[in-house]
C-alpha atoms as a PDB file:
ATOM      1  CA  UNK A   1      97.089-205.681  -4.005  1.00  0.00           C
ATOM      2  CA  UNK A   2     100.345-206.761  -2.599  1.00  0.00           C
ATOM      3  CA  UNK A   3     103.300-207.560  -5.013  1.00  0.00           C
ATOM      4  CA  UNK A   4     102.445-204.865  -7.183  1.00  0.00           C
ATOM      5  CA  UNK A   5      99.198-206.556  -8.256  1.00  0.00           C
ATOM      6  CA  UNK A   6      96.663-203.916  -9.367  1.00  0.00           C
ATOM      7  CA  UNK A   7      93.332-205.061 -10.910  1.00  0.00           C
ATOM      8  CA  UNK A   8      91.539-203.090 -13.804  1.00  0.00           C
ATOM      9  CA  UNK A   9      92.382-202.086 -17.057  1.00  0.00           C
ATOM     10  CA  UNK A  10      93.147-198.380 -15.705  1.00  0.00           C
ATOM     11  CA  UNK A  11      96.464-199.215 -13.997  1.00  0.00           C
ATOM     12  CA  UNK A  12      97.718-200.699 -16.976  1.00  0.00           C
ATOM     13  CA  UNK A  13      97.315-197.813 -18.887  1.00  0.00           C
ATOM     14  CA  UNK A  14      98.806-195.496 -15.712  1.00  0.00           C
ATOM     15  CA  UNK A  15     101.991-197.825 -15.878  1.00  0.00           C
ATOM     16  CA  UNK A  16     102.853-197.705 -19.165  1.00  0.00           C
ATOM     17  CA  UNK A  17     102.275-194.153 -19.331  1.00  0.00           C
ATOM     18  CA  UNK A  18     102.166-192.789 -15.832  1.00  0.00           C
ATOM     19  CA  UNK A  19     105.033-194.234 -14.066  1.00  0.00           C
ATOM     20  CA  UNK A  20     105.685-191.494 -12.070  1.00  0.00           C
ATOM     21  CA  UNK A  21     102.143-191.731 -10.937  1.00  0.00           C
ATOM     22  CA  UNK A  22     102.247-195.231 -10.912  1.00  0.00           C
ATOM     23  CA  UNK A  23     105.736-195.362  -8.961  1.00  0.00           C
ATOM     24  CA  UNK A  24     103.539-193.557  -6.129  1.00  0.00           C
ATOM     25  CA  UNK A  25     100.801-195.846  -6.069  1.00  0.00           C
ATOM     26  CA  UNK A  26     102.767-198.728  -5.492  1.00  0.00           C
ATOM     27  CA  UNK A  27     104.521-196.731  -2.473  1.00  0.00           C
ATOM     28  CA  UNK A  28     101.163-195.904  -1.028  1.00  0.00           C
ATOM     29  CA  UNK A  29     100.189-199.957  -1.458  1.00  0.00           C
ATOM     30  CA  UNK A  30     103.218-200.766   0.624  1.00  0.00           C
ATOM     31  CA  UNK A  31     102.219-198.414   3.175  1.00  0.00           C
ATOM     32  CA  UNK A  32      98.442-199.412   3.170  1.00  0.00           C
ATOM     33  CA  UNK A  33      99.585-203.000   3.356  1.00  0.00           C
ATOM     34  CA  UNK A  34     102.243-203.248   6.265  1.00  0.00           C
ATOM     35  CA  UNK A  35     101.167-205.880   8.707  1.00  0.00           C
ATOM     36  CA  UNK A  36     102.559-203.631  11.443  1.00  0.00           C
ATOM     37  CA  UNK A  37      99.486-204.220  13.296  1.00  0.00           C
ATOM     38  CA  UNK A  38      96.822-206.020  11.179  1.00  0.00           C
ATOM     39  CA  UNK A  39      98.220-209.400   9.217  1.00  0.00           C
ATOM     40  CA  UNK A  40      98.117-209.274   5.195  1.00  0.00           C
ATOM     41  CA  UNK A  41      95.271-211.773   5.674  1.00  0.00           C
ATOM     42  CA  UNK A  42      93.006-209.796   7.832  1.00  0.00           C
ATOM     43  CA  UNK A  43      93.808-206.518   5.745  1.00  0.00           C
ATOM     44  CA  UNK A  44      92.853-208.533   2.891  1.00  0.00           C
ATOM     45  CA  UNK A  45      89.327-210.123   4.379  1.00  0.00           C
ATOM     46  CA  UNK A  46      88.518-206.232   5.025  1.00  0.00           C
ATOM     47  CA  UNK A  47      89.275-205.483   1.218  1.00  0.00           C
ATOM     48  CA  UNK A  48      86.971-208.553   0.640  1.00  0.00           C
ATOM     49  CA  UNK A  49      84.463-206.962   2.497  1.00  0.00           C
ATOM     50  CA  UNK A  50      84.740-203.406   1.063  1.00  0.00           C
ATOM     51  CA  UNK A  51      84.691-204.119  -2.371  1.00  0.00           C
ATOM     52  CA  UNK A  52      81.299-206.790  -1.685  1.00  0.00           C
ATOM     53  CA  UNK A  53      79.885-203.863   0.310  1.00  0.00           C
ATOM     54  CA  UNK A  54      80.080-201.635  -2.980  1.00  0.00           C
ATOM     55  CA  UNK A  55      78.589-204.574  -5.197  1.00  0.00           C
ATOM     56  CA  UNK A  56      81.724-204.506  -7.110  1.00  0.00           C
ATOM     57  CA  UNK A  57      81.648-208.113  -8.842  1.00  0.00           C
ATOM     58  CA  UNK A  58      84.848-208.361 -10.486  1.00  0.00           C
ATOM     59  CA  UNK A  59      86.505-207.073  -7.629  1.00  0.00           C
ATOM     60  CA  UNK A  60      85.055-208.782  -5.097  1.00  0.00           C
ATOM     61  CA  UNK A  61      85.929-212.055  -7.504  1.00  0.00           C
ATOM     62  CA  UNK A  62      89.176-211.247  -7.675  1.00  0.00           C
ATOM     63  CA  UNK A  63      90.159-209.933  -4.012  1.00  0.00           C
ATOM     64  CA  UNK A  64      88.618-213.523  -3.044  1.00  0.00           C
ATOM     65  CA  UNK A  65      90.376-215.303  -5.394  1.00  0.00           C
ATOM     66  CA  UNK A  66      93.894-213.706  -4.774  1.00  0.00           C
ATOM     67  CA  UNK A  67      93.097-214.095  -1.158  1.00  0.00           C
ATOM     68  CA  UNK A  68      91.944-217.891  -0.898  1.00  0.00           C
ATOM     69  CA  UNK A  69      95.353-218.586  -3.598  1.00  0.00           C
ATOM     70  CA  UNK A  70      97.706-216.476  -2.243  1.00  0.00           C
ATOM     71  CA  UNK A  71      97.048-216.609   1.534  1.00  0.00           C
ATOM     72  CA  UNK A  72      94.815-219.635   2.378  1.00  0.00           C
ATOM     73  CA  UNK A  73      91.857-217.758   2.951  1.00  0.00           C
ATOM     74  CA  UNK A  74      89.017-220.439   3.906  1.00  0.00           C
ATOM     75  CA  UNK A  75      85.577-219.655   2.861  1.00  0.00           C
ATOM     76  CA  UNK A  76      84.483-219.375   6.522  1.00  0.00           C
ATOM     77  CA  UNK A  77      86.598-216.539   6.924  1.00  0.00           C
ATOM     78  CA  UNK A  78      85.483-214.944   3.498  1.00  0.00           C
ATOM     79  CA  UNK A  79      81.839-215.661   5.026  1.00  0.00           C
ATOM     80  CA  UNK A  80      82.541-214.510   8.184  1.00  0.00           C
ATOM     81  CA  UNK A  81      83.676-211.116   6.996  1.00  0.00           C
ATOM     82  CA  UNK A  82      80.806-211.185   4.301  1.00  0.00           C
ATOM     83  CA  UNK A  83      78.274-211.497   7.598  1.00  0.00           C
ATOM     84  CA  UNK A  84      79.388-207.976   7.858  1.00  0.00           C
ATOM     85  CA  UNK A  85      78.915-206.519   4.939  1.00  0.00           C
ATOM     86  CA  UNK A  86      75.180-207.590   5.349  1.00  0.00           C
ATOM     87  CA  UNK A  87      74.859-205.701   8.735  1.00  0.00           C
ATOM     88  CA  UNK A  88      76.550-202.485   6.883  1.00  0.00           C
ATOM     89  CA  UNK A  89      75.739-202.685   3.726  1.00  0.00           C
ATOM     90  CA  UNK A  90      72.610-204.937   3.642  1.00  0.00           C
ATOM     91  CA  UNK A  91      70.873-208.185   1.470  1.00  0.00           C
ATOM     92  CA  UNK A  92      71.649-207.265  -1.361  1.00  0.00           C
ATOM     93  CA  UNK A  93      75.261-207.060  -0.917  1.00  0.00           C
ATOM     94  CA  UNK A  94      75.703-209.740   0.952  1.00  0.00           C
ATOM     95  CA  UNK A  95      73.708-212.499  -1.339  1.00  0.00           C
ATOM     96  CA  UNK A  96      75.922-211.214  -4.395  1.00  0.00           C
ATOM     97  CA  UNK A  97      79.020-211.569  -2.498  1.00  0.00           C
ATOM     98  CA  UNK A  98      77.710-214.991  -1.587  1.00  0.00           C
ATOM     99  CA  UNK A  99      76.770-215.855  -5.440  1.00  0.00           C
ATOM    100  CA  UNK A 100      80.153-214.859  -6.404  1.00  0.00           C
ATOM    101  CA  UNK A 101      81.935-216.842  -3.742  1.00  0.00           C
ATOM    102  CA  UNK A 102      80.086-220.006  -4.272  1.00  0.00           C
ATOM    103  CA  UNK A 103      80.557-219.712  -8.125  1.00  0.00           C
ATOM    104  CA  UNK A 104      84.748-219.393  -7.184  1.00  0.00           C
ATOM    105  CA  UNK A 105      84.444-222.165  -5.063  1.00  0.00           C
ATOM    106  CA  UNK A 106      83.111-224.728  -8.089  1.00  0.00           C
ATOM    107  CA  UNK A 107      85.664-222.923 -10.555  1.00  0.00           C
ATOM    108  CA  UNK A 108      88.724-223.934  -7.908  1.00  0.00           C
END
């Protein structure tokens, strides 16, 4: 979510009219997302993780897609942090995240 790039319908409502609100979500993004310690690219393979852990699709889709356009992410890092999420979060989990990563991979 660097860059000011928020995914789902919500935040488009919340900008338009919530920018106050909106103002201090995109301070608490910059904050979240410092690299002070942890690189943009490893902050982002744990967001990759997270959302697959949930079952999220179309975030998962789109926190792998931003992350393999935006910052190179390989898919042996995406399935190296998806190994993870099926020690956490189990089988399930883990063979969506999988589906939905192999279905990016023929789209790109």
């Amino acid at each position: 979510m660097k860059n000011e790039v928020f995914y789902g319908e919500g935040m488009k409502v919340v900008k338009e009219k919530y920018p106050d609100l909106y103002e201090v979500i995109v301070k608490l993004n910059d904050v979240a997302y410092t690299g002070k310690v942890l690189d943009y690219k490893t902050q982002k393979l744990i967001a990759i993780a997270i959302v697959a852990a949930k079952c999220d699709e179309i975030a998962t889709k789109k926190q792998m897609i931003s992350g393999i356009k935006e910052l190179g992410i390989t898919k042996e890092e995406i399935i190296d942090a998806l190994k993870v999420v099926l020690l956490t979060s189990g089988m399930p989990a883990f063979t969506k995240a999988m589906r939905i990563l192999n279905e990016i991979e023929k789209e790109l």
